[in-house]
C-alpha atoms as a PDB file:
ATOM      1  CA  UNK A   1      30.982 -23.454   4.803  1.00  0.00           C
ATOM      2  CA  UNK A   2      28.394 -21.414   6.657  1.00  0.00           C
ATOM      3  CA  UNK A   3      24.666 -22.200   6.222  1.00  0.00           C
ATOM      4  CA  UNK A   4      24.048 -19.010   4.565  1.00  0.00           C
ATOM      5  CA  UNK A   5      26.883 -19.718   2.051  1.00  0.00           C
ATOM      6  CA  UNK A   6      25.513 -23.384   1.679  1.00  0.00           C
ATOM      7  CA  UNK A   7      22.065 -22.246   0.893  1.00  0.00           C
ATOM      8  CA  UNK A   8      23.305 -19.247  -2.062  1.00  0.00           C
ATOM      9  CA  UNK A   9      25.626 -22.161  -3.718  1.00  0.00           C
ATOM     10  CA  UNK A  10      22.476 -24.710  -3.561  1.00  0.00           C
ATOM     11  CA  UNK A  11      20.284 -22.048  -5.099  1.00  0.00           C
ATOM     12  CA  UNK A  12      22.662 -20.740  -7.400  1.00  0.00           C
ATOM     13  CA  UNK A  13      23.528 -24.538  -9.072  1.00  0.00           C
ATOM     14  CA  UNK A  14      19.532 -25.179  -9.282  1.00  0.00           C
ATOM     15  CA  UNK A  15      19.018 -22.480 -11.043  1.00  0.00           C
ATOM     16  CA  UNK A  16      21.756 -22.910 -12.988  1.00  0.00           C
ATOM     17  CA  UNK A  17      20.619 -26.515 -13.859  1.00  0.00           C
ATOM     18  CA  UNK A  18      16.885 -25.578 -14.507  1.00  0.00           C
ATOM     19  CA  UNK A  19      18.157 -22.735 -17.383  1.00  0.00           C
ATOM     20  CA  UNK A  20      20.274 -25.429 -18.815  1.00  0.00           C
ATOM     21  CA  UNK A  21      17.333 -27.710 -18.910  1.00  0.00           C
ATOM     22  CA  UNK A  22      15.041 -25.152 -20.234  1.00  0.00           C
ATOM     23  CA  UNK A  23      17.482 -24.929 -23.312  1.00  0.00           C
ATOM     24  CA  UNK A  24      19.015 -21.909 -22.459  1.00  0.00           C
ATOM     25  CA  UNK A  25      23.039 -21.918 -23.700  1.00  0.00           C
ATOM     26  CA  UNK A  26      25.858 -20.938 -21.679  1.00  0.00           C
ATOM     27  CA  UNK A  27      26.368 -17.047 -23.186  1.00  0.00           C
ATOM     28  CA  UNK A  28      22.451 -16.619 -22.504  1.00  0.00           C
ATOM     29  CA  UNK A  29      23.354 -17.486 -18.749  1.00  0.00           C
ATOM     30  CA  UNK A  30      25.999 -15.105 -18.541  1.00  0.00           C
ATOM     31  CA  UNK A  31      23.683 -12.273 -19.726  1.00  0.00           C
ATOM     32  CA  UNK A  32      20.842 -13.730 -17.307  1.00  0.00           C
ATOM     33  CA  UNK A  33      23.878 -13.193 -14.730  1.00  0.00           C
ATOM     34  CA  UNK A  34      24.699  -9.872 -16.342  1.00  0.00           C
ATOM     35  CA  UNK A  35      21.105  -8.755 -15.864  1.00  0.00           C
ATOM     36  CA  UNK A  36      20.646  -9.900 -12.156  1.00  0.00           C
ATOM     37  CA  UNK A  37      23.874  -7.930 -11.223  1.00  0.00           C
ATOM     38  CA  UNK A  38      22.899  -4.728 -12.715  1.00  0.00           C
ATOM     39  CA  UNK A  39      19.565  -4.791 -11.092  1.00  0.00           C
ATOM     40  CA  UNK A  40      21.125  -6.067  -7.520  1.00  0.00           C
ATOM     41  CA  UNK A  41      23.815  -2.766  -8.111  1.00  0.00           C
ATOM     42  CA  UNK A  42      20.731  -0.378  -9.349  1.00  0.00           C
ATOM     43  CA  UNK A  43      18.707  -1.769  -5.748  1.00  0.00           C
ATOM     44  CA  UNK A  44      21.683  -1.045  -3.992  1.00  0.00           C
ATOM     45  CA  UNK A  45      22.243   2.343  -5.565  1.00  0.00           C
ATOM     46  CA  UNK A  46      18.724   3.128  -4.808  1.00  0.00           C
ATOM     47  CA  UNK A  47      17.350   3.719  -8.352  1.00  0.00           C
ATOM     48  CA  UNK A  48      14.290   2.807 -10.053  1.00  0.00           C
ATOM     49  CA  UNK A  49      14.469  -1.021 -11.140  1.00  0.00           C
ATOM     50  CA  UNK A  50      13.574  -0.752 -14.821  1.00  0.00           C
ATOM     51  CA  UNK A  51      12.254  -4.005 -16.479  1.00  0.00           C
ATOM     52  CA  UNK A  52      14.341  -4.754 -19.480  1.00  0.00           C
ATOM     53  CA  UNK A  53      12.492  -5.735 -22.899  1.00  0.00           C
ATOM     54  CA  UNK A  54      12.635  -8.224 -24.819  1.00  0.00           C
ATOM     55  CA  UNK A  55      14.068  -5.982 -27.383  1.00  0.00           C
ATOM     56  CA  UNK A  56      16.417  -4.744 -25.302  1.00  0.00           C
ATOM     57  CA  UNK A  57      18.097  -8.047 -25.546  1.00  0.00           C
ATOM     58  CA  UNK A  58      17.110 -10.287 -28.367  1.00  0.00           C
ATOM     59  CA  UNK A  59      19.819 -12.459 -27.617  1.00  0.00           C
ATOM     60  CA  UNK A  60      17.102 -14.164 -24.789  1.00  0.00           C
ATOM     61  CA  UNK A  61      15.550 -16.925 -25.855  1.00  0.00           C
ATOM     62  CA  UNK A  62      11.725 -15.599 -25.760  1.00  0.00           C
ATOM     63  CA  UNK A  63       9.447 -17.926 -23.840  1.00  0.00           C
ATOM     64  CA  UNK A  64       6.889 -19.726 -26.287  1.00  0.00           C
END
């Protein structure tokens, strides 16, 4: 596996870890996923990045 590879895995699992550990549940990590995708393909596409609310998606857990 390269380095590069390595590295994305490694970061991907510890963040992974830390949202489990912050009490986030597994369908709140697929929309965290969800979110980071749209915004990577928006970059990509060269739009605006628009911040989403949090009443955009009350399904988040809202930080205390």
């Amino acid at each position: 596996m390269s380095t590069d590879k390595q590295g994305t895995r490694i970061l991907a699992r510890t963040f992974f870890n830390q949202l489990r550990a912050s009490g986030y549940t597994p369908m709140q990590i697929i929309g965290i996923a969800t979110e980071l995708l749209d915004l990577v393909t928006e970059d990509i596409k060269g739009e605006n990045v628009a911040q989403p609310t949090s009443e955009a998606r009350p399904e988040f857990r809202k930080e205390a």
